[in-house]
N, C-alpha and C. Protein backbone atom coordinates (compact mmCIF):
# COMPACT_ATOMS: atom_id res chain seq x y z
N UNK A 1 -8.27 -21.08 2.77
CA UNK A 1 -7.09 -21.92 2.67
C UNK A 1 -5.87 -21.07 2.33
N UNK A 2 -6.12 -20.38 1.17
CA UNK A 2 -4.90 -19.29 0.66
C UNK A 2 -4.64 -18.31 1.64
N UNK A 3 -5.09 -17.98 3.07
CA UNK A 3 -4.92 -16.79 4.00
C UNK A 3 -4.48 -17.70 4.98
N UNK A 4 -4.75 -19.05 5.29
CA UNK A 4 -3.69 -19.95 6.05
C UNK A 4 -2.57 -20.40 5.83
N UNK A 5 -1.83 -20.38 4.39
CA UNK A 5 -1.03 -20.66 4.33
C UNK A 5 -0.02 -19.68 4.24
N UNK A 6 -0.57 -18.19 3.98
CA UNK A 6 0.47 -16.95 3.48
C UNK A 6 0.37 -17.13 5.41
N UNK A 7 -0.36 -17.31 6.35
CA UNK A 7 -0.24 -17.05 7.92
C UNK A 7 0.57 -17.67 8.31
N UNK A 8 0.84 -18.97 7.81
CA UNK A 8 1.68 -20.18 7.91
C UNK A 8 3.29 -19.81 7.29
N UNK A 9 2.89 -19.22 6.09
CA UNK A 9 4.43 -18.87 5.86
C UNK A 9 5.13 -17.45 6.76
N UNK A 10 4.51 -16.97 6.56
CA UNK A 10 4.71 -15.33 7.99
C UNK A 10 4.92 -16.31 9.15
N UNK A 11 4.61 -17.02 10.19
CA UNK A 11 4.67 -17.13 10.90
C UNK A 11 6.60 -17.87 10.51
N UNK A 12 6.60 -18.84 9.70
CA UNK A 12 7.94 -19.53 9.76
C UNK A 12 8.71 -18.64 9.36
N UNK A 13 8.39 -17.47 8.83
CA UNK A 13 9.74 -17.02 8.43
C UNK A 13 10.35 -15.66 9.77
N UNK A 14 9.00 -15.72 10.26
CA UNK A 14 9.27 -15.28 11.28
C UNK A 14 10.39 -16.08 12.73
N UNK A 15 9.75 -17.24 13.02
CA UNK A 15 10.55 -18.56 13.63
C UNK A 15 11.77 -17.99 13.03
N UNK A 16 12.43 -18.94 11.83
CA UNK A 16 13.85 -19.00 11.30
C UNK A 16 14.37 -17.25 11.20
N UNK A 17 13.53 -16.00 11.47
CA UNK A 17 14.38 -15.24 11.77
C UNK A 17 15.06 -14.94 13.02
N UNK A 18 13.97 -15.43 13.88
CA UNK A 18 14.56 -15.52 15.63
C UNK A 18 15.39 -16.14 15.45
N UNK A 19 15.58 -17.34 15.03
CA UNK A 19 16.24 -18.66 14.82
C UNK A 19 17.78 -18.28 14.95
N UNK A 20 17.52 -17.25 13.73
CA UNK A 20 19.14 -16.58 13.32
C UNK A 20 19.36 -15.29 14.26
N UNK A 21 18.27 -15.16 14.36
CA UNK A 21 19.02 -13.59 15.77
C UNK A 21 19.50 -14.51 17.10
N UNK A 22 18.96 -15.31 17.21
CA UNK A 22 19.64 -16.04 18.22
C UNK A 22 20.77 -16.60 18.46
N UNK A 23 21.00 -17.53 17.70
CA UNK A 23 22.45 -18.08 17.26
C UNK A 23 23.73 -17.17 17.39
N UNK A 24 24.00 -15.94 16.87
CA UNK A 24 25.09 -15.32 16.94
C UNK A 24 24.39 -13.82 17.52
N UNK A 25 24.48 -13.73 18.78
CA UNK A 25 24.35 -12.56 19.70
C UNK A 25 25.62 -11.27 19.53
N UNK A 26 26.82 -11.62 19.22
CA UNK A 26 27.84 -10.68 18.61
C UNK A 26 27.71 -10.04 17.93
N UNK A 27 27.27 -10.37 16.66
CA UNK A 27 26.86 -9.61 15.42
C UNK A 27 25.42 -8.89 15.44
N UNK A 28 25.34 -7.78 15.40
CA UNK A 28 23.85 -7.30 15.32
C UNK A 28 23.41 -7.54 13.86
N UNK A 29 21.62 -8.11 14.47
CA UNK A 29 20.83 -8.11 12.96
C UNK A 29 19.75 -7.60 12.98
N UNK A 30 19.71 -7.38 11.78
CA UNK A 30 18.05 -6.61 11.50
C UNK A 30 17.03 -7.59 10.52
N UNK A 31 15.85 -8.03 11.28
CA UNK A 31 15.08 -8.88 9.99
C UNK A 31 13.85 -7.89 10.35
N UNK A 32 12.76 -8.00 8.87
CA UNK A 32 11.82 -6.73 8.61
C UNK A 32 10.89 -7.96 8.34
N UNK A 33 9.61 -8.39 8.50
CA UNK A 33 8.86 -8.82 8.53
C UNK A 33 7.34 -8.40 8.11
N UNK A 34 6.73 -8.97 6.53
CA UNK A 34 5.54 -8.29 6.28
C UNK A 34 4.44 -8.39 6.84
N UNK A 35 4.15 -7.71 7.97
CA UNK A 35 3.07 -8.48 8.94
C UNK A 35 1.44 -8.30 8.29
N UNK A 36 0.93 -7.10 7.72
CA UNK A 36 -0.17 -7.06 6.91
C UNK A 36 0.06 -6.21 5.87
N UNK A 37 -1.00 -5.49 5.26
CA UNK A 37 -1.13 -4.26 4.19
C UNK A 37 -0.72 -3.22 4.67
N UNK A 38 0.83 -2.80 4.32
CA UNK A 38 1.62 -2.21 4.35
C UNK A 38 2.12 -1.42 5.76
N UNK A 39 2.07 -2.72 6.79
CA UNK A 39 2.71 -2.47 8.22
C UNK A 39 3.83 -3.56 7.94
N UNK A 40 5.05 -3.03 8.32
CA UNK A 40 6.46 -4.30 8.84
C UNK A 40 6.78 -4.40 9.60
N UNK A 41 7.29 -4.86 9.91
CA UNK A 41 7.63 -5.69 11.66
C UNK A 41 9.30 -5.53 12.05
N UNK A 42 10.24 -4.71 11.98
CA UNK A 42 11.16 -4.40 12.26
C UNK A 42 11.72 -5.18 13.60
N UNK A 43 12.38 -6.08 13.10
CA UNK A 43 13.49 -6.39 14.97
C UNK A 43 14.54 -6.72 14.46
N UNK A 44 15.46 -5.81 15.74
CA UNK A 44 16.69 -5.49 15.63
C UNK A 44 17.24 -6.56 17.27
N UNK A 45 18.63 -6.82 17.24
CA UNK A 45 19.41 -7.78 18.16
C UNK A 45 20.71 -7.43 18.18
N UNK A 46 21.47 -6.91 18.97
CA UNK A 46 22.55 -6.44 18.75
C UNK A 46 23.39 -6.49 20.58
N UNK A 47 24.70 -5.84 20.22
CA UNK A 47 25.28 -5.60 21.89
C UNK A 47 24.69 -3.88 21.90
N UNK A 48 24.45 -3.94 23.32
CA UNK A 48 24.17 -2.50 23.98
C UNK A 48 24.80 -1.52 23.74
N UNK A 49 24.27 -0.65 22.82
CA UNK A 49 24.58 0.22 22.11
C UNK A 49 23.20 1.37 21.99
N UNK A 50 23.73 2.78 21.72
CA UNK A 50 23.16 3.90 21.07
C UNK A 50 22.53 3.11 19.46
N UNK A 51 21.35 3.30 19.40
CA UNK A 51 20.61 2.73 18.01
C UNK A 51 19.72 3.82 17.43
N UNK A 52 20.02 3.76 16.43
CA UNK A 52 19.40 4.72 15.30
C UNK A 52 18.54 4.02 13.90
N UNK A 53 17.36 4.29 13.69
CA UNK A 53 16.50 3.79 12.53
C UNK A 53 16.34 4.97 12.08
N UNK A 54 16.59 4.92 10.51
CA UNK A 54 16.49 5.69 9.45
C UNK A 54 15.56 4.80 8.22
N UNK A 55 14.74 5.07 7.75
CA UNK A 55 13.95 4.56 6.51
C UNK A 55 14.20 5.62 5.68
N UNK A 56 14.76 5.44 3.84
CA UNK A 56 15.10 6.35 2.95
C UNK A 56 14.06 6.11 2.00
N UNK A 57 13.61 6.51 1.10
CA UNK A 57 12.83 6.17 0.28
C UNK A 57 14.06 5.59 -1.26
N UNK A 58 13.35 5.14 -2.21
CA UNK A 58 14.51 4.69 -3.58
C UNK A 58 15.05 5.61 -4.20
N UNK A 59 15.12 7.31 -4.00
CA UNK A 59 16.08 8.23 -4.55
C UNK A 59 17.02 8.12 -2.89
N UNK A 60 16.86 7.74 -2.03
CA UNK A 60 17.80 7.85 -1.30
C UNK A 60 17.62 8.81 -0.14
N UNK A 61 16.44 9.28 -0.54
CA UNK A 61 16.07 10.61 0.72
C UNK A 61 15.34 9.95 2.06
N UNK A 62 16.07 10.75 3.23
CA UNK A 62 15.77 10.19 4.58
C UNK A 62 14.04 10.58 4.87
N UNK A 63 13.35 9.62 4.86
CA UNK A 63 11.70 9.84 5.15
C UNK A 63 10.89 9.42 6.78
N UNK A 64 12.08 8.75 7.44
CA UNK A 64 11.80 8.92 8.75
C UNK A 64 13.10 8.51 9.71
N UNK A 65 12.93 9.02 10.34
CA UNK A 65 14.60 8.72 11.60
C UNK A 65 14.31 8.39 13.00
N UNK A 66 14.80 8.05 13.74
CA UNK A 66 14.45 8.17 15.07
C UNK A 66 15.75 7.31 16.02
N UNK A 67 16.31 8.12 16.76
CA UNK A 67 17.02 7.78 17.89
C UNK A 67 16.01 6.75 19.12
N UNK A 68 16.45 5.56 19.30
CA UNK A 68 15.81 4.73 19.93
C UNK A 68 16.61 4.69 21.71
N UNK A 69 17.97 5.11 21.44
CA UNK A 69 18.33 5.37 22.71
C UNK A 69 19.52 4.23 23.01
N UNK A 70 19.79 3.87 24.71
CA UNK A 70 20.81 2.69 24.44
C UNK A 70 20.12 1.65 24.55
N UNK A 71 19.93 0.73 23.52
CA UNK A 71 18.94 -0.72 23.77
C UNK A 71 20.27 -1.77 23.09
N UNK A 72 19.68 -3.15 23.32
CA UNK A 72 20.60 -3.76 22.65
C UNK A 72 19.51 -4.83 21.36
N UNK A 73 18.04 -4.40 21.43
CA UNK A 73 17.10 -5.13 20.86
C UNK A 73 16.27 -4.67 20.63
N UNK A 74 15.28 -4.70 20.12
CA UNK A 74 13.76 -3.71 19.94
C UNK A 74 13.17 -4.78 18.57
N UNK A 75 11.67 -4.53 19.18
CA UNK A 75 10.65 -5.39 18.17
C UNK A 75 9.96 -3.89 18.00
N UNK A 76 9.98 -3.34 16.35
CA UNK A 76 8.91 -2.06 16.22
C UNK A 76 8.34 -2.06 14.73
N UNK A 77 6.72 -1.48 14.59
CA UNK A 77 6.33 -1.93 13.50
C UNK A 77 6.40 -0.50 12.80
N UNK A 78 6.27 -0.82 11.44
CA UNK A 78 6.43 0.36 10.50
C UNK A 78 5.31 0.50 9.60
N UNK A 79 4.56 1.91 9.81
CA UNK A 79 3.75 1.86 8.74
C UNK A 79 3.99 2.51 8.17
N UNK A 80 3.50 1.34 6.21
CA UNK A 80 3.70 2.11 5.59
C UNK A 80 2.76 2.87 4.52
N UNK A 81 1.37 3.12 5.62
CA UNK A 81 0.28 3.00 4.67
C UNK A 81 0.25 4.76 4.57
N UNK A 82 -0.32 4.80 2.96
CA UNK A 82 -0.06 6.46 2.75
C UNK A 82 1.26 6.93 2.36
N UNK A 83 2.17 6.40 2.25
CA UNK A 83 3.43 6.24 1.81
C UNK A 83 3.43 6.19 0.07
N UNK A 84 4.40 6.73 -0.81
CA UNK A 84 4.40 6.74 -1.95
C UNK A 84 4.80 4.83 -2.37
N UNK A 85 4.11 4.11 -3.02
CA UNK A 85 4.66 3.09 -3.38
C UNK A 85 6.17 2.95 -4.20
N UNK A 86 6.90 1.94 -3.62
CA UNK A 86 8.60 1.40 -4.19
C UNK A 86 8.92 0.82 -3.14
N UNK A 87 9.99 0.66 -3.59
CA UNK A 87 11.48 0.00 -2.65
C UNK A 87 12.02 1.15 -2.00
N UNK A 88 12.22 0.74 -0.74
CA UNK A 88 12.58 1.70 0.59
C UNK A 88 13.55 0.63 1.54
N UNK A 89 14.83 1.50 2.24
CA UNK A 89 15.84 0.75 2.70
C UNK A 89 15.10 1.41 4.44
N UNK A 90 15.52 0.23 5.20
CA UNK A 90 15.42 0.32 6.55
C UNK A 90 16.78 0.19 7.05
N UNK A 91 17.17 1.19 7.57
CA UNK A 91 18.52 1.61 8.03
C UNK A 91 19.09 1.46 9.79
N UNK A 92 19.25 0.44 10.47
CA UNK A 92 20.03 0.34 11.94
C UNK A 92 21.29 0.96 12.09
N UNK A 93 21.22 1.55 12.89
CA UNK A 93 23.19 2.25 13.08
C UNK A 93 23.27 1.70 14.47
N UNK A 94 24.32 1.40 14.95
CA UNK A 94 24.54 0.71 16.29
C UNK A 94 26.38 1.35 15.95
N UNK A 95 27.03 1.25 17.57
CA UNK A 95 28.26 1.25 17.81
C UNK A 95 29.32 0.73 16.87
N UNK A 96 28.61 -0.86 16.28
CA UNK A 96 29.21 -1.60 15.36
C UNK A 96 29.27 -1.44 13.86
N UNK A 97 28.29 -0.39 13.42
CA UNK A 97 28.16 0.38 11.86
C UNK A 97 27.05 -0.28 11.46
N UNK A 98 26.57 -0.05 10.49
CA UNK A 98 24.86 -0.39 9.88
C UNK A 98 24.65 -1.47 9.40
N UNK A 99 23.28 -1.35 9.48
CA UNK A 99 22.08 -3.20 8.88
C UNK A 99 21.63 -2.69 8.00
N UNK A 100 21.26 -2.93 7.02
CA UNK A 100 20.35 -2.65 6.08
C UNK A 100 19.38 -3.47 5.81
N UNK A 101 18.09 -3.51 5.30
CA UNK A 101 17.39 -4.25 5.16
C UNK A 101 16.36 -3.86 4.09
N UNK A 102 15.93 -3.65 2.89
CA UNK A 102 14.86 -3.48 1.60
C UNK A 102 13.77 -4.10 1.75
N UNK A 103 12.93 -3.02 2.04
CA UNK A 103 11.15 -3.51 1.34
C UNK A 103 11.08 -2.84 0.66
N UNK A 104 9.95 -3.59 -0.17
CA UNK A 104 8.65 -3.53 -0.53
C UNK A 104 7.37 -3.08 -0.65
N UNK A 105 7.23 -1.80 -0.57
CA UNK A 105 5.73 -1.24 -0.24
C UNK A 105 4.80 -1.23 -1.36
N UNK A 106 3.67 -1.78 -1.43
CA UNK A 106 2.37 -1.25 -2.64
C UNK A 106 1.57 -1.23 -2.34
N UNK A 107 0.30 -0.03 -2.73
CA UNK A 107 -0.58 0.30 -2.52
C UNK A 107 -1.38 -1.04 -2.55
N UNK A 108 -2.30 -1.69 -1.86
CA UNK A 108 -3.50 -2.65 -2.10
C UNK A 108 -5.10 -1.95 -1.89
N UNK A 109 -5.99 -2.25 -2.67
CA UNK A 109 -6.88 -1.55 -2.21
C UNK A 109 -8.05 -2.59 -2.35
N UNK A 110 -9.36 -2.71 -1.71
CA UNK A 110 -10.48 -3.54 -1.76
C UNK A 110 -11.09 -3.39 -2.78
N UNK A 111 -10.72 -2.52 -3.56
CA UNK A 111 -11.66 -2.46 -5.11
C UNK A 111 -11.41 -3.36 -6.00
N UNK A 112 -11.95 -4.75 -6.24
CA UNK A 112 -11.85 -5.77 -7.30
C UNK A 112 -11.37 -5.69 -9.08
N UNK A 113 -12.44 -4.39 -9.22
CA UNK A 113 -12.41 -4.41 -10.38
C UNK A 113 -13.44 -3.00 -10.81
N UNK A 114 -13.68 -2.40 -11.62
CA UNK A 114 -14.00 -1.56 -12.26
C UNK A 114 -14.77 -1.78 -13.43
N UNK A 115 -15.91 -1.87 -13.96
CA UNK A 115 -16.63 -1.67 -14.91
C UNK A 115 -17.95 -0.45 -15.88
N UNK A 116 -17.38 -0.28 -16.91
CA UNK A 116 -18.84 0.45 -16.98
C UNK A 116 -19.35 -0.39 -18.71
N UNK A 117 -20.66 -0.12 -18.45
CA UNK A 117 -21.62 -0.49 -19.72
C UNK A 117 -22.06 -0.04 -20.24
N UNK A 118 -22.56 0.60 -21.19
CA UNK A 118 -23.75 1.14 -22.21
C UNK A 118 -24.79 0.71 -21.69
N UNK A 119 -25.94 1.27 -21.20
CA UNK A 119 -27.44 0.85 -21.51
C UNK A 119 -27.95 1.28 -22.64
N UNK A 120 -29.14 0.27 -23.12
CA UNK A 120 -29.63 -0.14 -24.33
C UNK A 120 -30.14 1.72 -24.71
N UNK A 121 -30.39 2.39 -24.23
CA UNK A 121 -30.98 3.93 -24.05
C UNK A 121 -29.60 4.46 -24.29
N UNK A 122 -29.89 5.64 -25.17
CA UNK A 122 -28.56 5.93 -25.50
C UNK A 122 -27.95 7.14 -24.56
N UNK A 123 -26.56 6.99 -24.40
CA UNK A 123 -26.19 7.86 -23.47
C UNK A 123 -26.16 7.41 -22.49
N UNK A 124 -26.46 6.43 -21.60
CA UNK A 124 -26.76 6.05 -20.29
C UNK A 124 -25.49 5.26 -20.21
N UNK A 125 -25.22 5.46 -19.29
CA UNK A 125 -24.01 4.13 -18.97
C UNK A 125 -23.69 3.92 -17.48
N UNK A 126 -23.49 2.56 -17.15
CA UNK A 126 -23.60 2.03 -15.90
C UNK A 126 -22.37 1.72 -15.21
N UNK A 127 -21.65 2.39 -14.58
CA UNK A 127 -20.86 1.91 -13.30
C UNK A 127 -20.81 1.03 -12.43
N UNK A 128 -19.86 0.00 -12.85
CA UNK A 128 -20.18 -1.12 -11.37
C UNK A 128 -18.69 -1.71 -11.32
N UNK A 129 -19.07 -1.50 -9.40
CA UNK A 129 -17.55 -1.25 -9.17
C UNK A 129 -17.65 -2.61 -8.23
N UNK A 130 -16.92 -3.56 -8.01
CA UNK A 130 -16.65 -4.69 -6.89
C UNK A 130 -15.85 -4.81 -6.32
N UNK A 131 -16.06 -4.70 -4.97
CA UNK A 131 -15.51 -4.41 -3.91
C UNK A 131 -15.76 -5.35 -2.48
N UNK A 132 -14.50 -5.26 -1.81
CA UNK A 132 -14.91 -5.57 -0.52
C UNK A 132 -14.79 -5.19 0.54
N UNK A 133 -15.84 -4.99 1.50
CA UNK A 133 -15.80 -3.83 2.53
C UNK A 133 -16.03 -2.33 2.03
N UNK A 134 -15.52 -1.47 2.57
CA UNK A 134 -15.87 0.36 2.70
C UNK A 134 -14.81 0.79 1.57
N UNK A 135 -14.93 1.47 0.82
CA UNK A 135 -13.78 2.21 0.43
C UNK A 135 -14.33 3.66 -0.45
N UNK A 136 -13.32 4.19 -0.42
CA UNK A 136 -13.83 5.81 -1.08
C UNK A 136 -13.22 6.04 -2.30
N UNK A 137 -14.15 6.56 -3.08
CA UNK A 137 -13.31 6.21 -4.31
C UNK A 137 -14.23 7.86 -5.04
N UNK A 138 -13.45 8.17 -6.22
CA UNK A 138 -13.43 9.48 -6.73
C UNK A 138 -14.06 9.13 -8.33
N UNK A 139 -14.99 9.32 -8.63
CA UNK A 139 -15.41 9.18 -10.52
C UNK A 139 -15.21 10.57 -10.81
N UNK A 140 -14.54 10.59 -12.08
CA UNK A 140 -14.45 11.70 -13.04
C UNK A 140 -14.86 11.15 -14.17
N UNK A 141 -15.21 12.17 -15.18
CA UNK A 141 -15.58 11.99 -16.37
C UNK A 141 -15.90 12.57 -16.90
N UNK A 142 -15.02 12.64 -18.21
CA UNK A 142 -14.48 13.59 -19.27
C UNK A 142 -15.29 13.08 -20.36
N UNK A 143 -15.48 14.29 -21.33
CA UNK A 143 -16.14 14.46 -22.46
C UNK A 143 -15.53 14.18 -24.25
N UNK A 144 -16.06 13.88 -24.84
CA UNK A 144 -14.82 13.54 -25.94
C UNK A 144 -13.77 14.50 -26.28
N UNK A 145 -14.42 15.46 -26.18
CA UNK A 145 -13.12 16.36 -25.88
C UNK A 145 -11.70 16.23 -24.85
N UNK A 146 -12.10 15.53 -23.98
CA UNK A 146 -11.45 15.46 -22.74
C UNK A 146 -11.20 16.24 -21.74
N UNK A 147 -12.65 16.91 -21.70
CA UNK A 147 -13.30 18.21 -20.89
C UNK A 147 -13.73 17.34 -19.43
N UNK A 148 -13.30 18.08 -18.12
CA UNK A 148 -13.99 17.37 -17.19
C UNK A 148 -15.35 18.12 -17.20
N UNK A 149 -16.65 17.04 -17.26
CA UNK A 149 -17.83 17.28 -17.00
C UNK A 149 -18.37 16.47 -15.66
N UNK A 150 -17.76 15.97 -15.16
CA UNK A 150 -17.92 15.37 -13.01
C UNK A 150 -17.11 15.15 -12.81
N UNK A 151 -17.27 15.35 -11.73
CA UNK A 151 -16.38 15.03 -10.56
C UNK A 151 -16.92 14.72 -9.25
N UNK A 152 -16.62 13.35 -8.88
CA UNK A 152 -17.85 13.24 -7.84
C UNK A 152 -16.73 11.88 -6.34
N UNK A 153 -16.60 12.54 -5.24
CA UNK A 153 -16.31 11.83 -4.47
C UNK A 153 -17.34 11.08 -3.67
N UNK A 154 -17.27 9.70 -3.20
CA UNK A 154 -18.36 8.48 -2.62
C UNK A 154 -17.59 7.61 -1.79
N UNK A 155 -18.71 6.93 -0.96
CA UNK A 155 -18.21 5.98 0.12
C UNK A 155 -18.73 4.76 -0.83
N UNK A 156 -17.83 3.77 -1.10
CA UNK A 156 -18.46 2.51 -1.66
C UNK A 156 -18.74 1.33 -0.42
N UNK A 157 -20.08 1.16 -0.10
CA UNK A 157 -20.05 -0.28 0.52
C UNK A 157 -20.81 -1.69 0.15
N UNK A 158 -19.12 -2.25 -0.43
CA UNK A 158 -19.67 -3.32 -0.88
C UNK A 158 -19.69 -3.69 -2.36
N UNK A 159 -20.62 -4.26 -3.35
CA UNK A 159 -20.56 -3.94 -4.90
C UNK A 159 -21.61 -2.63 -4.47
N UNK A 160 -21.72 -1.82 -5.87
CA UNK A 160 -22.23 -0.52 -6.21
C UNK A 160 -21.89 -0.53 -7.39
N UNK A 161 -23.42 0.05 -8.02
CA UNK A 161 -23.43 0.57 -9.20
C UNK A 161 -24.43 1.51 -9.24
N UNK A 162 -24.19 1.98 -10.01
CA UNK A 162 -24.46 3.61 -10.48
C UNK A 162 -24.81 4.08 -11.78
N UNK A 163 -25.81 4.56 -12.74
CA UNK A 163 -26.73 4.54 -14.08
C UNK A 163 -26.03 6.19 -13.91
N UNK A 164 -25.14 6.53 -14.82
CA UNK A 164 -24.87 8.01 -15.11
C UNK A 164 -25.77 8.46 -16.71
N UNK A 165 -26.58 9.83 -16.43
CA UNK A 165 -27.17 10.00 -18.02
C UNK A 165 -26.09 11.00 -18.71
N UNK A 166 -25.59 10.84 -19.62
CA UNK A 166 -24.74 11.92 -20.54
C UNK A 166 -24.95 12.31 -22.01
N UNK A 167 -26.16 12.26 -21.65
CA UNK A 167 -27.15 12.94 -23.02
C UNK A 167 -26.73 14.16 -23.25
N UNK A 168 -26.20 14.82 -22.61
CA UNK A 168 -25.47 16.66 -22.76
C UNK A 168 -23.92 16.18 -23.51
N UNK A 169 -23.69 15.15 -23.17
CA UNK A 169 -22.17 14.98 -23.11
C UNK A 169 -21.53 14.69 -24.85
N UNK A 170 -21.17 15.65 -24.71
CA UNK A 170 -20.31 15.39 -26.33
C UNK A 170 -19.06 14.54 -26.61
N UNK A 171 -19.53 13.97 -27.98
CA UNK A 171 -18.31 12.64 -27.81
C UNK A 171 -18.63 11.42 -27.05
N UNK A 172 -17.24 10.38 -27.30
CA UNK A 172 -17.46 9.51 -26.33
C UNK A 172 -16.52 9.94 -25.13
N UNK A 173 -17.32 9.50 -23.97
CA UNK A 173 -17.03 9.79 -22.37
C UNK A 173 -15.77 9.28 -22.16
N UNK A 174 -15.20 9.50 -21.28
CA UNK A 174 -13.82 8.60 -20.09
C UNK A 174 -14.34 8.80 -18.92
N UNK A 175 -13.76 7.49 -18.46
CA UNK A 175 -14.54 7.02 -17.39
C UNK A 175 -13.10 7.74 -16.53
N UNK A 176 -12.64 8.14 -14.76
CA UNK A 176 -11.81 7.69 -14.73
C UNK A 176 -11.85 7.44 -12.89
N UNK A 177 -11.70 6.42 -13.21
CA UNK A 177 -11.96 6.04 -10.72
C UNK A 177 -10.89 5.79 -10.52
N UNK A 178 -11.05 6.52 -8.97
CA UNK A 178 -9.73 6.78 -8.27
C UNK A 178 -9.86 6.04 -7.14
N UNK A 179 -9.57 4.93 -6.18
CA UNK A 179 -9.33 4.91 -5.20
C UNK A 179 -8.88 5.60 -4.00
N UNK A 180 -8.96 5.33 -3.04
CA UNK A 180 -8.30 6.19 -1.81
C UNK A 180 -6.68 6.23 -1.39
N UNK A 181 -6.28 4.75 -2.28
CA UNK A 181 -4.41 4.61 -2.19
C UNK A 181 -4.24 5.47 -3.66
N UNK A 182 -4.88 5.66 -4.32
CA UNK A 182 -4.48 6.44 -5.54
C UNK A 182 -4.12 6.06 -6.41
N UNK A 183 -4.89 4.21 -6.63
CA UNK A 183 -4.93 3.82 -7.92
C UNK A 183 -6.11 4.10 -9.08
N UNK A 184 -5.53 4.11 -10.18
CA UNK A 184 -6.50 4.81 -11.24
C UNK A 184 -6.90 4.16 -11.95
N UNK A 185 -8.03 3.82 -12.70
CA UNK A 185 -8.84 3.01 -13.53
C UNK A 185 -9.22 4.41 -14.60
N UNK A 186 -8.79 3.75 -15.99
CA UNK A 186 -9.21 4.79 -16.79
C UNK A 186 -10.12 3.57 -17.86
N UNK A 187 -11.43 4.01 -18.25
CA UNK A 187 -12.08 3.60 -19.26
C UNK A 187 -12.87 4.08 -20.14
N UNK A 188 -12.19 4.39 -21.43
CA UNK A 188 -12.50 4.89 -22.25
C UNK A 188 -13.68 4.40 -22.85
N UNK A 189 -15.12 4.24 -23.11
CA UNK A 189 -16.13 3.63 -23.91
C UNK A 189 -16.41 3.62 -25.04
């Protein structure tokens, strides 16, 4: 129900942006559209003109450009997956001077949640990670010292869990998982 209605709202806000590129053909516009996990939907409407897209990142630095040529319209998508997460300006230059337009980018990743446990045996402790679908994810884990004693990269499919022994391990452990967008789960036990 909740993935029909975010489809339902994408789709209308898509409508009422045609809506408005239509109406006034004089004025060039730019509407950016979140079409999934971190692809946008860029369309531009303007008079026939030399067009230029620039994306800056939030210090302001140019992170992609491209001369599109003489068009007076273009539907083009933007990815932004692998991209540092923030606010990033999408930049049109036309004959008539610039559009601007601000997204949104954040990392999303299929990893639910992160857990580890003590087993009743001392030293043992259990990893369980929930997830949906494939994802690759990185365990480290540091010693009370805060010595790395693993380091271990894995394909997760699905839930997974994992019984680590750290009977060598001095102190209490840190847990710390990494995802593949490069979010971090730290758990200290």
């Amino acid at each position: 129900m909740k993935t029909k209605n975010v489809i339902l709202s994408a789709l209308v806000a898509m409508f009422v942006s045609v809506l408005a590129l239509a109406k006034d053909p004089g004025n060039p516009k730019i509407v950016v559209v979140n079409q999934k996990s971190g692809v946008f939907k860029v369309i531009y409407e303007g008079s026939k003109s030399n067009v230029t897209m620039r994306i800056l990142n939030q210090n302001g630095t140019e992170v992609f450009s491209e001369n599109l040529g003489t068009v007076n319209g273009f539907v083009r998508p933007v990815n932004f997956n692998g991209m540092t997460p923030g606010e990033y300006t999408i930049e049109i230059a036309d004959n008539t001077g610039k559009q601007i337009q601000k997204v949104t980018y954040a990392n999303e990743t299929s990893i639910n949640s992160v857990h580890i446990a003590r087993i009743a045996e001392s030293n043992k402790y259990l990893l369980a990670v929930a997830n949906k679908g494939s994802e690759e994810i990185n365990v480290k884990i540091f010693d009370g010292s805060n010595n790395l004693v693993h380091d271990e990269n894995m394909t997760v499919n699905g839930n997974f869990g994992l019984v680590y022994n750290l009977k060598q391990v001095a102190g209490t452990p840190t847990f710390e998982v990494t995802d593949k967008t490069g979010n971090v789960k730290t758990i200290k036990y």
